[in-house]
Protein backbone atom coordinates (compact mmCIF):
# COMPACT_ATOMS: atom_id res chain seq x y z
CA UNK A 1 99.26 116.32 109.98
CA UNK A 2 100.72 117.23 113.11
CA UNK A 3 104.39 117.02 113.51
CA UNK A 4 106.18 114.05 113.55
CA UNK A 5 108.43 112.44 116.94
CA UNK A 6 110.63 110.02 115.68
CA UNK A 7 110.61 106.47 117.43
CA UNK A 8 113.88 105.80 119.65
CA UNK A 9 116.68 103.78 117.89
CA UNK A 10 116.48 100.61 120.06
CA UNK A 11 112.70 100.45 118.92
CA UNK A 12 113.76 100.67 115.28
CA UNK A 13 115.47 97.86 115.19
CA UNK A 14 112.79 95.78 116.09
CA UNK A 15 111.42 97.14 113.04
CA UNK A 16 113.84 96.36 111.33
CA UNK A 17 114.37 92.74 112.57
CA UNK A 18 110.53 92.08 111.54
CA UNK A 19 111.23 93.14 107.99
CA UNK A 20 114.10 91.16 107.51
CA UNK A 21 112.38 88.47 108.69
CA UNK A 22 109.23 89.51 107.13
CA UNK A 23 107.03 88.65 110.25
CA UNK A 24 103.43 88.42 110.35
CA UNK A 25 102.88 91.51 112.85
CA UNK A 26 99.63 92.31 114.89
CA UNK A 27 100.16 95.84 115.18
CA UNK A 28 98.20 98.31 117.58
CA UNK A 29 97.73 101.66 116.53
CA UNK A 30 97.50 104.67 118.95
CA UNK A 31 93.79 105.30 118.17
CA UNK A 32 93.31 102.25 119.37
CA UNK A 33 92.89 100.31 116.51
CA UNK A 34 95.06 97.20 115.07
CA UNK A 35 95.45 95.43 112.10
CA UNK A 36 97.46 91.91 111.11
CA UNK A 37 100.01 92.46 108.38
CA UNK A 38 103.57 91.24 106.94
CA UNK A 39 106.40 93.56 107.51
CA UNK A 40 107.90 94.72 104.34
CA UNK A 41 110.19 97.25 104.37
CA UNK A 42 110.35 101.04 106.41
CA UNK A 43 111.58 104.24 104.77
CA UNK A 44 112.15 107.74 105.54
CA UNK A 45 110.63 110.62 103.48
CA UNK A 46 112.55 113.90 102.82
CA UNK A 47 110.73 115.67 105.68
CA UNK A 48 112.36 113.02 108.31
CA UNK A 49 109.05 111.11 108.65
CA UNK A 50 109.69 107.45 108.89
CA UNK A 51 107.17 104.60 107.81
CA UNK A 52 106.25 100.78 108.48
CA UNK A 53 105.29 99.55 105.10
CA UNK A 54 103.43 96.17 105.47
CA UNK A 55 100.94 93.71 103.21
CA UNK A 56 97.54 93.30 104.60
CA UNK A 57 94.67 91.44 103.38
CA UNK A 58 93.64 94.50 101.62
CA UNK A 59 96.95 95.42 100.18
CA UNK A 60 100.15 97.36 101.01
CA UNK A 61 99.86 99.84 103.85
CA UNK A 62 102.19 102.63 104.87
CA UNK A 63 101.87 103.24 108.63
CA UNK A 64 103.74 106.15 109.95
CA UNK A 65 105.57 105.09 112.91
CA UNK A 66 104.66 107.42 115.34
CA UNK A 67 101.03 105.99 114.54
CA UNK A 68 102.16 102.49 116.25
CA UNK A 69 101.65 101.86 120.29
CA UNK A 70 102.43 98.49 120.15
CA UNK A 71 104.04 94.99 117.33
CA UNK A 72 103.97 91.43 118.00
CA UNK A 73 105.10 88.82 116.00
CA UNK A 74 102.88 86.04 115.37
CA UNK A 75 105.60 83.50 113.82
CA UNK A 76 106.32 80.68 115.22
CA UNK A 77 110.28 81.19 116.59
CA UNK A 78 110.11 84.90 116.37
CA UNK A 79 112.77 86.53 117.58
CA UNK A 80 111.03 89.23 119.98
CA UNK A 81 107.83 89.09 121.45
CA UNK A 82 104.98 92.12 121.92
CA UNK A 83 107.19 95.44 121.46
CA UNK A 84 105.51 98.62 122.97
CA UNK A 85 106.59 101.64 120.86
CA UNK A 86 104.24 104.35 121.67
CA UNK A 87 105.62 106.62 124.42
CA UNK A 88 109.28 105.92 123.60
CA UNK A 89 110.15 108.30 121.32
CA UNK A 90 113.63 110.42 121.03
């Protein structure tokens, strides 16, 4: 796996915001692909790497955040709209 470029704080929060609120997120991965799932929690491994955890359809996923262009909330009321993270990174 090639190394890994943390996202910039600002873009964390948002994150962070959808977990707490535990938003339904359609999320758009840089390989073009997306997925729908419920933010859960994120978490940082020993090696720095940091990770979206979220419940799909299919079960939990752990999405490494530098693996995410793009989130948007699909709640009613949420408090951000479509967040582009991909190409903001420290």
């Amino acid at each position: 796996m090639d190394n890994y470029q943390p996202l910039a704080c600002d873009l964390y929060d948002y994150l962070e915001i959808a977990c707490m609120h535990r938003y339904q997120l359609d999320i758009e991965l840089v390989d073009g692909s997306t997925l729908l799932g419920q933010a859960l929690t994120t978490e940082t491994t020993a090696s720095k790497e940091e990770f979206l955890l979220v419940r799909t359809a299919d079960g939990e996923l752990r999405l490494r955040m530098d693996r995410l262009l793009a989130i948007t909330p699909q709640d009613a009321g949420a408090s951000f709209g479509r967040v582009l993270l991909s190409g903001n990174r420290c």
